[in-house]
C-alpha atoms as a PDB file:
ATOM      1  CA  UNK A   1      -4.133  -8.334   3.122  1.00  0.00           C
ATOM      2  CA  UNK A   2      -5.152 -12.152   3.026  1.00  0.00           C
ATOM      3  CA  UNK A   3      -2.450 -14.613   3.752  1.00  0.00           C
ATOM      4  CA  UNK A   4       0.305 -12.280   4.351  1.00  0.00           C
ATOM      5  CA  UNK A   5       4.101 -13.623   5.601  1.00  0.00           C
ATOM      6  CA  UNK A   6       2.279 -13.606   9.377  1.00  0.00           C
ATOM      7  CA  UNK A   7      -1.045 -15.555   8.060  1.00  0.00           C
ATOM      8  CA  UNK A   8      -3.083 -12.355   9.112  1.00  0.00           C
ATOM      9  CA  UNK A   9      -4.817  -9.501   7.427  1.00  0.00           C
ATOM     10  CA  UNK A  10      -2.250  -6.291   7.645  1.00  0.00           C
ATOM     11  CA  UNK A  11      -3.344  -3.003   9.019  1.00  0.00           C
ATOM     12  CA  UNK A  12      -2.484   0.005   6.802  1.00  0.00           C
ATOM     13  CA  UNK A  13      -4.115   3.988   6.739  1.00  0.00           C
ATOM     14  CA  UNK A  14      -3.061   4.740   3.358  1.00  0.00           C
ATOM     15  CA  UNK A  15      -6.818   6.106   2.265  1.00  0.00           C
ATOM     16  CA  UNK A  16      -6.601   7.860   6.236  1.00  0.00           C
ATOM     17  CA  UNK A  17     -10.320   6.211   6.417  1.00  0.00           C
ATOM     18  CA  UNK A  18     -10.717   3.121   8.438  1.00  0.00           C
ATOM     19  CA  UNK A  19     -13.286   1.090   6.299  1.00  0.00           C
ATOM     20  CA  UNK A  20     -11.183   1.816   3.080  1.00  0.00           C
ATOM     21  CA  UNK A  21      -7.552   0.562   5.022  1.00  0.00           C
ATOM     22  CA  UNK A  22      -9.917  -2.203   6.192  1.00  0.00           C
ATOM     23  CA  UNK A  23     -10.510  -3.381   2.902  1.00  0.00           C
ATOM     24  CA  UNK A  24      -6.778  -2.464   1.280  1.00  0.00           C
ATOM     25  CA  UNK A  25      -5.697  -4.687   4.305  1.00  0.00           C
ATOM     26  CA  UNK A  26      -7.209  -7.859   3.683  1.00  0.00           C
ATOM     27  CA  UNK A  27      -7.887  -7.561  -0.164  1.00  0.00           C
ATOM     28  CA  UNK A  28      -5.096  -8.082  -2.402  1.00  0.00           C
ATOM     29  CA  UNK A  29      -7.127  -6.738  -5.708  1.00  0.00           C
ATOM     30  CA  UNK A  30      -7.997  -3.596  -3.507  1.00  0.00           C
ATOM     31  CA  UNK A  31      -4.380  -2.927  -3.080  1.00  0.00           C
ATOM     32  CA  UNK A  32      -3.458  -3.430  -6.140  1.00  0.00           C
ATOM     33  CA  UNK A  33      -6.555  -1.285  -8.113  1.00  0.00           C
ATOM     34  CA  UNK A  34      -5.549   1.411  -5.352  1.00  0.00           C
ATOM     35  CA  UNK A  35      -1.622   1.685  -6.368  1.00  0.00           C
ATOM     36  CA  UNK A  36      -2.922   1.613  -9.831  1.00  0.00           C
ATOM     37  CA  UNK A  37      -5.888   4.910  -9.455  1.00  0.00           C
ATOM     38  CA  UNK A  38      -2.641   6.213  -7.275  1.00  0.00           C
ATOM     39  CA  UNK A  39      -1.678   9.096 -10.240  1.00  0.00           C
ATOM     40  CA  UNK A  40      -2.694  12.423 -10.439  1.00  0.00           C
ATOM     41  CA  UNK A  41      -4.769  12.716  -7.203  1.00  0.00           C
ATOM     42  CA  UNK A  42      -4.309  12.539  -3.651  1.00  0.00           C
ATOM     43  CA  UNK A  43      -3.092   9.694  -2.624  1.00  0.00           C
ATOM     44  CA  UNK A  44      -5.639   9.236  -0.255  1.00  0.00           C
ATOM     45  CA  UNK A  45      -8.470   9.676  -2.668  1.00  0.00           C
ATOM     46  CA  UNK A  46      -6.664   6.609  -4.483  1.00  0.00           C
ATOM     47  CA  UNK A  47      -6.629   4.602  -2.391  1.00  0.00           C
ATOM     48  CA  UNK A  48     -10.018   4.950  -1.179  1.00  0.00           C
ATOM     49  CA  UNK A  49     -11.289   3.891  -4.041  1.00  0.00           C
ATOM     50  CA  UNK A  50     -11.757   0.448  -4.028  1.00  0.00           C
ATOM     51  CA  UNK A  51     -13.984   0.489  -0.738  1.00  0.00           C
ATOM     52  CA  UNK A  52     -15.873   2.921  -2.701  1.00  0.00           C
ATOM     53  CA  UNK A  53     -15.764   0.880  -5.811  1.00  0.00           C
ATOM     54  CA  UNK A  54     -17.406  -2.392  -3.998  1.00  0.00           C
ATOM     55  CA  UNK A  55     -20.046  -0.223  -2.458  1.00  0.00           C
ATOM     56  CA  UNK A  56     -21.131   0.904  -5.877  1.00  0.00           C
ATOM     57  CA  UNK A  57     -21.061  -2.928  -7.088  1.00  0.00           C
ATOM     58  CA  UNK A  58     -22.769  -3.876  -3.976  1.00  0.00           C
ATOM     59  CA  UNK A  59     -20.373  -6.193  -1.974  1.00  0.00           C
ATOM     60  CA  UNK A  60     -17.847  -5.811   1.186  1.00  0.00           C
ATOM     61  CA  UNK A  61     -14.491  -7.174  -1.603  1.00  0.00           C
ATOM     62  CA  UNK A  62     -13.570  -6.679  -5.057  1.00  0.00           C
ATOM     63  CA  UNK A  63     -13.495  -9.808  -7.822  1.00  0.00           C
ATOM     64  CA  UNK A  64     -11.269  -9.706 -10.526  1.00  0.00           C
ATOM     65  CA  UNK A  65     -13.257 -11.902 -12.673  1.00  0.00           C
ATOM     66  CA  UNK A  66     -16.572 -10.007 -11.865  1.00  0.00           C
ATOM     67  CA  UNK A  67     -14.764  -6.180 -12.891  1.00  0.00           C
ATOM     68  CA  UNK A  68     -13.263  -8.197 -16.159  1.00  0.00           C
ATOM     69  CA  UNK A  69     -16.525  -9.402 -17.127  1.00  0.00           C
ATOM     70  CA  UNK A  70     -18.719  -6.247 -16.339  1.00  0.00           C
ATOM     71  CA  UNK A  71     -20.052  -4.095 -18.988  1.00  0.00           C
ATOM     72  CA  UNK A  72     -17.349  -1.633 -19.944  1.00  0.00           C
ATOM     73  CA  UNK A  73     -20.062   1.093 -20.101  1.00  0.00           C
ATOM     74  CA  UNK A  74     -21.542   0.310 -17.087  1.00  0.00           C
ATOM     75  CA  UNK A  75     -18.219  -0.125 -15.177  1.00  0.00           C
ATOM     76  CA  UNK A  76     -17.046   3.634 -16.219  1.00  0.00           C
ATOM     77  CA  UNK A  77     -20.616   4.729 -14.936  1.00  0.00           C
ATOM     78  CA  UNK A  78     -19.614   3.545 -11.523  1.00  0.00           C
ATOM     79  CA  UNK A  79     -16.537   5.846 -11.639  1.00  0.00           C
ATOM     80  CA  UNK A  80     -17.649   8.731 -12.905  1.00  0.00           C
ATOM     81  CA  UNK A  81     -21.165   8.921 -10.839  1.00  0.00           C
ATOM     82  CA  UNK A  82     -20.377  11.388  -8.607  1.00  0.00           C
ATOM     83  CA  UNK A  83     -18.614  11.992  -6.454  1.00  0.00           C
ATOM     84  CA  UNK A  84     -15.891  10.660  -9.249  1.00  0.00           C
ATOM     85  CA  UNK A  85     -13.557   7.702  -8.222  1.00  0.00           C
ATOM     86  CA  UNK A  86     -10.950   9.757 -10.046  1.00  0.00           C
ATOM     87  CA  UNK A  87     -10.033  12.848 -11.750  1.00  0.00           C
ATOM     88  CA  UNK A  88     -10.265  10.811 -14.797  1.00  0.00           C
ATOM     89  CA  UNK A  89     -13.024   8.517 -14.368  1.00  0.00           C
ATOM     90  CA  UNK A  90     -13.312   6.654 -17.734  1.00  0.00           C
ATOM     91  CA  UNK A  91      -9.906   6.150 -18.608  1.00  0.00           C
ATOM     92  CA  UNK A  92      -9.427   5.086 -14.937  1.00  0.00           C
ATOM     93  CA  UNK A  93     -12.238   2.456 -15.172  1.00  0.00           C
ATOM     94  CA  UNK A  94     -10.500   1.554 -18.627  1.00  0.00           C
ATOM     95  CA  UNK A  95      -7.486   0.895 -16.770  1.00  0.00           C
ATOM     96  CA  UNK A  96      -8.936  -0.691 -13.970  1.00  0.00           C
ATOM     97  CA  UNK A  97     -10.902  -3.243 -16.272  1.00  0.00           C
ATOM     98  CA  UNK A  98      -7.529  -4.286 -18.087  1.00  0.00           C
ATOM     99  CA  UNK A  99      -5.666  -5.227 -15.078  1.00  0.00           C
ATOM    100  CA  UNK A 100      -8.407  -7.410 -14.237  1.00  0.00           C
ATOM    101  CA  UNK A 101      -8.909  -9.184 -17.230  1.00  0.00           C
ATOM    102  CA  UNK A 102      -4.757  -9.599 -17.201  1.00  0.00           C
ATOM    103  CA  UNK A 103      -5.346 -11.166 -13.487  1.00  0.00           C
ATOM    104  CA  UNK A 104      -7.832 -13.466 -14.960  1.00  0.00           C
ATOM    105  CA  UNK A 105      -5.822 -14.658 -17.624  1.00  0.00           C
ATOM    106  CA  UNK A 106      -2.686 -14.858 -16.287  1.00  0.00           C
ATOM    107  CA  UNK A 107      -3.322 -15.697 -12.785  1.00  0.00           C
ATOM    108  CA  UNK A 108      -6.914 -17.153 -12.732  1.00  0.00           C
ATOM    109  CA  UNK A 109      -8.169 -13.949 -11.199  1.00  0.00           C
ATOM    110  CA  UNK A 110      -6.202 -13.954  -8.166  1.00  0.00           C
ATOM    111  CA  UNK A 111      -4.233 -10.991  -7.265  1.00  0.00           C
ATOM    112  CA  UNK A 112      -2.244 -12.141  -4.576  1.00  0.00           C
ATOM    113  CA  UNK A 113      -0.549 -15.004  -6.634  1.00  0.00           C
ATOM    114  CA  UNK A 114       1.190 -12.185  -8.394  1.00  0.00           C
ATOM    115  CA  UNK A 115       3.884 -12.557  -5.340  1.00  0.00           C
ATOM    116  CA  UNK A 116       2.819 -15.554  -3.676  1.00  0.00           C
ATOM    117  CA  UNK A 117       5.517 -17.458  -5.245  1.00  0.00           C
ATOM    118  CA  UNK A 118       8.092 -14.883  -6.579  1.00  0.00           C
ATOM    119  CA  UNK A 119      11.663 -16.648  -5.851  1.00  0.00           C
ATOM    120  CA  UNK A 120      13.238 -13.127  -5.768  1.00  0.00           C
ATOM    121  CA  UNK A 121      12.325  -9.470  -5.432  1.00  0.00           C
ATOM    122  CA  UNK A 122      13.758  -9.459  -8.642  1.00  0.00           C
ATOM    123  CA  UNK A 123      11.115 -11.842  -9.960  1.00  0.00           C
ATOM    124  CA  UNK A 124       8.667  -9.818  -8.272  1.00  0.00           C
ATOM    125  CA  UNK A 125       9.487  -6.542  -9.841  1.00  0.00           C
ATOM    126  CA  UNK A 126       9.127  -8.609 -13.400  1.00  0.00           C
ATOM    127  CA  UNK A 127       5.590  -9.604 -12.249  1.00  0.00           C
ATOM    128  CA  UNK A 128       4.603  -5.892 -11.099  1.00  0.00           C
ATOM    129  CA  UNK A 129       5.848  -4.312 -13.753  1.00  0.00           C
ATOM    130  CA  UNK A 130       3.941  -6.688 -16.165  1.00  0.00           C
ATOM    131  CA  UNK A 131       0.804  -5.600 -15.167  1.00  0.00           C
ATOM    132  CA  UNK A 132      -1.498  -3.241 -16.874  1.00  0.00           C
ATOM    133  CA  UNK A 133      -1.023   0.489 -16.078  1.00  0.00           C
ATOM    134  CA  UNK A 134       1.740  -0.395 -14.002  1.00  0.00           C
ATOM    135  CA  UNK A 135       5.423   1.066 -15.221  1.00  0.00           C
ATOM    136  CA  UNK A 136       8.819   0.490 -13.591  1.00  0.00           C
ATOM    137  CA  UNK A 137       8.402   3.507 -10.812  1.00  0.00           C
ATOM    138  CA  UNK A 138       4.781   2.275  -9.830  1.00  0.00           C
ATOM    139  CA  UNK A 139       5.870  -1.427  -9.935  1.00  0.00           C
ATOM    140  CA  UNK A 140       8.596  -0.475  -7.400  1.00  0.00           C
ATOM    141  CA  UNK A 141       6.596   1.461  -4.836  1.00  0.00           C
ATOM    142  CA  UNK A 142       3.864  -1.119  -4.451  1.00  0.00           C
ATOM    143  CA  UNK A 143       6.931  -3.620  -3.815  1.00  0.00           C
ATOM    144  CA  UNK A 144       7.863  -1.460  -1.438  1.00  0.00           C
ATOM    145  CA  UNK A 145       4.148  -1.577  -0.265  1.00  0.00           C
ATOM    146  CA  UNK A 146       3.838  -5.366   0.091  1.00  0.00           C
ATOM    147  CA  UNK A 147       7.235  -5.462   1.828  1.00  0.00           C
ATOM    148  CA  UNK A 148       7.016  -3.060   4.217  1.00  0.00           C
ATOM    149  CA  UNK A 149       3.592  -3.504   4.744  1.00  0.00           C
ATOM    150  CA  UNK A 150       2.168  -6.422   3.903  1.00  0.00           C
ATOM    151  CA  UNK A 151       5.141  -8.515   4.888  1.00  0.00           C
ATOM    152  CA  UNK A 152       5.743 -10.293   1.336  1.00  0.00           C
ATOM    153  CA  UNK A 153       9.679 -10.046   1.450  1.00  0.00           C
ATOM    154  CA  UNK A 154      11.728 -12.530  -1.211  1.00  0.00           C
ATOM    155  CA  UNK A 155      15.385 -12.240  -1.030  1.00  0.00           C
ATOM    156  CA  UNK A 156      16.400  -9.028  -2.266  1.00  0.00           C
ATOM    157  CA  UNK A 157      13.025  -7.210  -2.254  1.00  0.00           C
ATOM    158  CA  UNK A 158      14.295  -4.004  -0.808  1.00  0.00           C
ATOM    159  CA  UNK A 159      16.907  -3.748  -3.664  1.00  0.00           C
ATOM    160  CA  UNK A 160      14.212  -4.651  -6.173  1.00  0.00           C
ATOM    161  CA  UNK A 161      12.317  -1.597  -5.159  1.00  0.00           C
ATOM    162  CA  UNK A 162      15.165   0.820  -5.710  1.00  0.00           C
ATOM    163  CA  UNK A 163      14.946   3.978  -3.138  1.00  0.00           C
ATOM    164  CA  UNK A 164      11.018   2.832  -2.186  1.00  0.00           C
ATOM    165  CA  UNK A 165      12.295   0.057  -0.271  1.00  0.00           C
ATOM    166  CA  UNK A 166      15.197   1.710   2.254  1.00  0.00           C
ATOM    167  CA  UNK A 167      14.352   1.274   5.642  1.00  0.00           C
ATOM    168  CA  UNK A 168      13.368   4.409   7.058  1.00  0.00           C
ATOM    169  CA  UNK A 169      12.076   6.521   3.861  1.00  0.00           C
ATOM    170  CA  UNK A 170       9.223   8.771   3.334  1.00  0.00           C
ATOM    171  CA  UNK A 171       9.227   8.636   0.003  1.00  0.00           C
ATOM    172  CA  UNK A 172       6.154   6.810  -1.495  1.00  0.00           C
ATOM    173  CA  UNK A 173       2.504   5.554  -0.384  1.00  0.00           C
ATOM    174  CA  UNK A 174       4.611   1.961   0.957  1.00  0.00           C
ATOM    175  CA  UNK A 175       5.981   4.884   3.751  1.00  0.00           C
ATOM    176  CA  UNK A 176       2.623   5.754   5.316  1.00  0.00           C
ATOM    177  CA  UNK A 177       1.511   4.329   8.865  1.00  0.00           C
ATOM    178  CA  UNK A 178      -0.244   7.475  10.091  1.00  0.00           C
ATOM    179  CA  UNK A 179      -1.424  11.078   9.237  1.00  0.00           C
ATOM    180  CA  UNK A 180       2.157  12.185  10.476  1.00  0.00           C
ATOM    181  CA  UNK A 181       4.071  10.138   7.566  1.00  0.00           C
ATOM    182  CA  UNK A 182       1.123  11.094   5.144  1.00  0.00           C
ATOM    183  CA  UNK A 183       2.206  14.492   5.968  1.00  0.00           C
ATOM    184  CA  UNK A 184       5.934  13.999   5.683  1.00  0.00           C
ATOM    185  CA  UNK A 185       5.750  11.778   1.586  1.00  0.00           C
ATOM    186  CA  UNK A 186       3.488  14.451   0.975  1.00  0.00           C
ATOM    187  CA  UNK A 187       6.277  17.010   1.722  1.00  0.00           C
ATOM    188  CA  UNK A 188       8.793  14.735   0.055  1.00  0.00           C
ATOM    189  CA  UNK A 189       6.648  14.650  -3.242  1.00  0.00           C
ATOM    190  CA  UNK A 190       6.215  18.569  -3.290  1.00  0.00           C
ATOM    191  CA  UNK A 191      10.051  18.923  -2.675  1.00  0.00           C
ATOM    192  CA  UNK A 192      10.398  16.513  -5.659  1.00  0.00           C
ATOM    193  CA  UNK A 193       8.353  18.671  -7.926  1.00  0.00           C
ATOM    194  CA  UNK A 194      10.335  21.373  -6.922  1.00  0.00           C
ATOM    195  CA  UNK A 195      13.220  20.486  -7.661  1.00  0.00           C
ATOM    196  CA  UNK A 196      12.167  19.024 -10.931  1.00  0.00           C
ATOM    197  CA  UNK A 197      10.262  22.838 -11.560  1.00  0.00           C
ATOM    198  CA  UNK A 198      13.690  24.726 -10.580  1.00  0.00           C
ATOM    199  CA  UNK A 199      15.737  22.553 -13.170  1.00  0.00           C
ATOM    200  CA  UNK A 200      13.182  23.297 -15.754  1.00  0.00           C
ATOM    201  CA  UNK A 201      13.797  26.733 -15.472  1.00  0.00           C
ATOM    202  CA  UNK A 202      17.477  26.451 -15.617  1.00  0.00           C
ATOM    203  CA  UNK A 203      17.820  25.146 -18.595  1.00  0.00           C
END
């Protein structure tokens, strides 16, 4: 990701592909579009969406202004022509679209001056959470993200981001370096639903 706490693009292997981690390395929209398609699909399909999303708009980054100004119709065609950038295309291009036009009027289309300047992880959090399609749960895992892997750490960061941002987890998308720690969130996740299935049951 541009400019990061080093001044060098970070390596990642969320999407497990190397021209998609390429791109969620050095572009801070890319990251941010790929937490936000991160719901109801495999988290690598998520996050290889961007890369696939510039291909389809024919260029190597993503713009926010560009996606806010595109032709909602035409936009949704580029996720759903197959193969789909999501299990739900439209409302994912919907959703896409809004962030961008938030980025464009709140930050003059720049994603990474969402936490370029947050004092605090605190602050942070506020920012995240802010943006379109992005709750409380999803603002804290991509904190955890840009701490852990990005190296965009305010004072108090890790506490911002709640259990995503302990040292040593394998609980979120932030938590993945390899195809090993894919494996062992994805393990974490399925004991989560679990346990959430078990307790239905029960009561």
């Amino acid at each position: 990701m541009t400019e990061n706490s080093r001044g060098n693009d970070s390596t990642v292997r969320i999407a497990q592909q190397p021209e998609a981690d390429e791109l969620l390395g050095r572009s801070p929209l890319a990251a941010l579009i790929g937490m936000l398609l991160d719901q109801q699909v495999p988290m690598e399909w998520a996050f290889t969406g961007p890369y696939t999303l510039a291909g389809r708009m024919g260029s190597d980054d993503l713009d926010a202004r560009e996606i806010a100004a595109y032709d909602p119709e035409a936009f949704t065609g580029l996720f759903t022509t197959k193969p789909a950038l999501h299990r739900y295309p439209g409302a994912m291009a919907k959703r896409v679209q809004q962030l961008c036009r938030y980025l464009v009027a709140e930050y003059d289309g720049e994603a990474s001056a969402v936490w370029a300047d947050a004092s605090t992880g605190a602050d942070l959090l506020e920012r995240l959470n802010a943006l379109p399609g992005f709750g409380t749960q999803k603002a804290q895992i991509f904190l955890a993200l840009l701490g852990k892997r990005f190296g965009v750490r305010p004072p108090g960061w890790r506490e911002a981001a709640g259990p995503y941002g302990e040292e040593g987890s394998h609980r979120s998308v932030a938590d993945i370096t390899g195809p090993e720690s894919l494996a062992e969130v994805r393990a974490h996740k399925q004991r989560i639903k679990a346990a959430a299935k078990a307790s239905r049951r029960a009561t």
